[in-house]
Protein backbone atom coordinates (compact mmCIF):
# COMPACT_ATOMS: atom_id res chain seq x y z
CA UNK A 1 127.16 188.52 63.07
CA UNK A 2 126.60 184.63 64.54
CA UNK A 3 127.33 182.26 62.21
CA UNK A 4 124.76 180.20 60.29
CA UNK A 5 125.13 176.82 59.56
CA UNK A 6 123.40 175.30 56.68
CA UNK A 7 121.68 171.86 55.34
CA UNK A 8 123.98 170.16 53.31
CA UNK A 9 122.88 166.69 51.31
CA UNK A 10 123.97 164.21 53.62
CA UNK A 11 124.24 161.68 50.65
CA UNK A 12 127.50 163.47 50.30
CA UNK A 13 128.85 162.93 53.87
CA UNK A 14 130.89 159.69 54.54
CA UNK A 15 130.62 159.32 58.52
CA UNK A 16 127.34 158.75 60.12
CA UNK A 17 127.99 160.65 62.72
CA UNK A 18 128.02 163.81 60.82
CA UNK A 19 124.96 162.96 58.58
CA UNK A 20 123.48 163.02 62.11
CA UNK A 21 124.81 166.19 63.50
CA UNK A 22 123.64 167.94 60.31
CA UNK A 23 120.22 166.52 60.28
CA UNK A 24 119.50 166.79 63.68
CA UNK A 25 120.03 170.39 63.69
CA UNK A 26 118.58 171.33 60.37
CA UNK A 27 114.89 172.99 59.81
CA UNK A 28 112.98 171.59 57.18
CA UNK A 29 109.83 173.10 55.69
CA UNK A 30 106.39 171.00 54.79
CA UNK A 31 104.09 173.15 53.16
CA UNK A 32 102.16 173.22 49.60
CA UNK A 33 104.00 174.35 46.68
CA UNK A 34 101.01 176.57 45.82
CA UNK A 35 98.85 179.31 48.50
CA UNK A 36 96.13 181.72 47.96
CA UNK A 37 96.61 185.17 48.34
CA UNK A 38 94.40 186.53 51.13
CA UNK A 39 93.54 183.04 52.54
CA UNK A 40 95.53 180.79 55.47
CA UNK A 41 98.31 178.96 54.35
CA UNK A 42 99.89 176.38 56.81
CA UNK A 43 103.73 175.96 56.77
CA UNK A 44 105.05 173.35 59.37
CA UNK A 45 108.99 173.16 60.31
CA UNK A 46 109.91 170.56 61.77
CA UNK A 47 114.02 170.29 63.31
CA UNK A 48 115.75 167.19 61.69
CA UNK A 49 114.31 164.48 59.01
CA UNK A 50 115.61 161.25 59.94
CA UNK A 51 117.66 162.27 63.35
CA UNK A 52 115.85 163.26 66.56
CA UNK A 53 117.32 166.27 68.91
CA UNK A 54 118.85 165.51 72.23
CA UNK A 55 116.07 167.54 74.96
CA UNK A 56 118.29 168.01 77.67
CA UNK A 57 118.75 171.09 80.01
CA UNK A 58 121.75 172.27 78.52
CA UNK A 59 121.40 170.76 75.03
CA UNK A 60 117.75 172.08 73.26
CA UNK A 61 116.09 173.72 70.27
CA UNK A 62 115.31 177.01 72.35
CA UNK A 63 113.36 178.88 68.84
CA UNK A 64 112.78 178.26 65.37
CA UNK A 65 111.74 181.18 62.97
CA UNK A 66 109.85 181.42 59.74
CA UNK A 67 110.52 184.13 57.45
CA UNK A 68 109.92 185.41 53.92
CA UNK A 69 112.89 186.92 52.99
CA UNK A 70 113.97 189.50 55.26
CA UNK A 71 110.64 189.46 56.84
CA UNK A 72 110.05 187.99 59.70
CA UNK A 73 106.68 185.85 59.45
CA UNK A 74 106.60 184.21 63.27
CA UNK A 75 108.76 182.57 65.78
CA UNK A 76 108.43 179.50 68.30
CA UNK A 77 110.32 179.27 71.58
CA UNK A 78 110.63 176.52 73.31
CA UNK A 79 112.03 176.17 77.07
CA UNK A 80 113.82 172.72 77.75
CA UNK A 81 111.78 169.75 78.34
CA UNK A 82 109.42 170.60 75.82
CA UNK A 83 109.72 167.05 74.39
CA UNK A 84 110.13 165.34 77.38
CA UNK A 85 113.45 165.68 78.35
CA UNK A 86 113.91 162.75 75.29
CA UNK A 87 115.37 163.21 71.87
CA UNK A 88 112.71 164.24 69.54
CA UNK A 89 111.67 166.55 66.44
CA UNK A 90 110.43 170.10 67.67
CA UNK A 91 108.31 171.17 65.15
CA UNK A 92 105.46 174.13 64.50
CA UNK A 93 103.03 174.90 62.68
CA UNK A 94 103.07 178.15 61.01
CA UNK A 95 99.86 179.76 59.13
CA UNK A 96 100.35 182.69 57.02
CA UNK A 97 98.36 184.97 54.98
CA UNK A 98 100.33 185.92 51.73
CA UNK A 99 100.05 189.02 50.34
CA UNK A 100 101.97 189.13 47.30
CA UNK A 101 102.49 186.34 44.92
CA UNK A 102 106.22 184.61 45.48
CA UNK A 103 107.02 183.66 48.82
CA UNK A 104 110.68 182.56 49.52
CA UNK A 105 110.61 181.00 52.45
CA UNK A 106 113.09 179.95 54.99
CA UNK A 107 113.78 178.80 58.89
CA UNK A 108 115.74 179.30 61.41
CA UNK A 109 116.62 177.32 64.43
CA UNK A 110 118.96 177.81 67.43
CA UNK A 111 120.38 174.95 69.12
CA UNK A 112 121.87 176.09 72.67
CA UNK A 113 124.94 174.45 71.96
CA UNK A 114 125.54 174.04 68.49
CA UNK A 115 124.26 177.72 67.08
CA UNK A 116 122.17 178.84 63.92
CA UNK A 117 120.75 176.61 61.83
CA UNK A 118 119.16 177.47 58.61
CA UNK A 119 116.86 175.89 55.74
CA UNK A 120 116.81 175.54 52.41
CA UNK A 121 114.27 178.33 50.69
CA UNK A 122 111.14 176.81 49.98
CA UNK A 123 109.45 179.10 46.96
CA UNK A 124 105.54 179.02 46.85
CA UNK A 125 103.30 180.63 44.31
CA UNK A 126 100.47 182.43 45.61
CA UNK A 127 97.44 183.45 43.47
């Protein structure tokens, strides 16, 4: 199995630099903390918070996945020079219809050269 690297709190970290490379390459989830069963729900990822992602042939986001679980809900690809060829935050919006009433949900992202990337789990009630 590939490894999977994982958001840490970069409050933690000491060197810049690596407060970058984790941020830059970490999926975060924006979505409501509450959904409606049976109705649209919109969940955006977005890759990094405060660092933008190099865009460069050999150097790109090339997918990021939402899932529920160990379901898979939907997945972006992206070829390079989506952004421009510039450093930027790839990001989609995801919309969902839940089913059941806890969704735990989480992303993942692969960088071409710096592998898996995974969230934190978001949890959302639906009703």
């Amino acid at each position: 199995m590939a490894k999977i690297n994982q958001y840490q709190d970069i409050s933690q970290i000491d060197r810049e630099a690596k407060k970058d490379y984790i941020d830059r390459h970490s999926p975060f989830i924006h979505c409501a903390d509450k959904a409606t069963k049976g109705e649209k729900f919109k969940v955006k990822v977005q890759m990094g918070n405060e660092y933008p992602h190099p865009d460069d042939f050999d150097h790109f986001i090339q997918y990021i996945q939402l899932w529920d679980g160990e379901t898979l809900l939907g997945e972006a690809s992206f070829p390079p020079g989506t952004l421009g060829n510039k450093p930027g935050h790839a990001e989609v919006d995801f919309y969902i219809v839940p089913v059941k009433n806890n969704l735990k949900l989480t992303s993942i992202a692969y960088c071409t050269k710096h592998g898996l990337w995974q969230s934190d789990v978001k949890e959302v009630a639906a009703e």
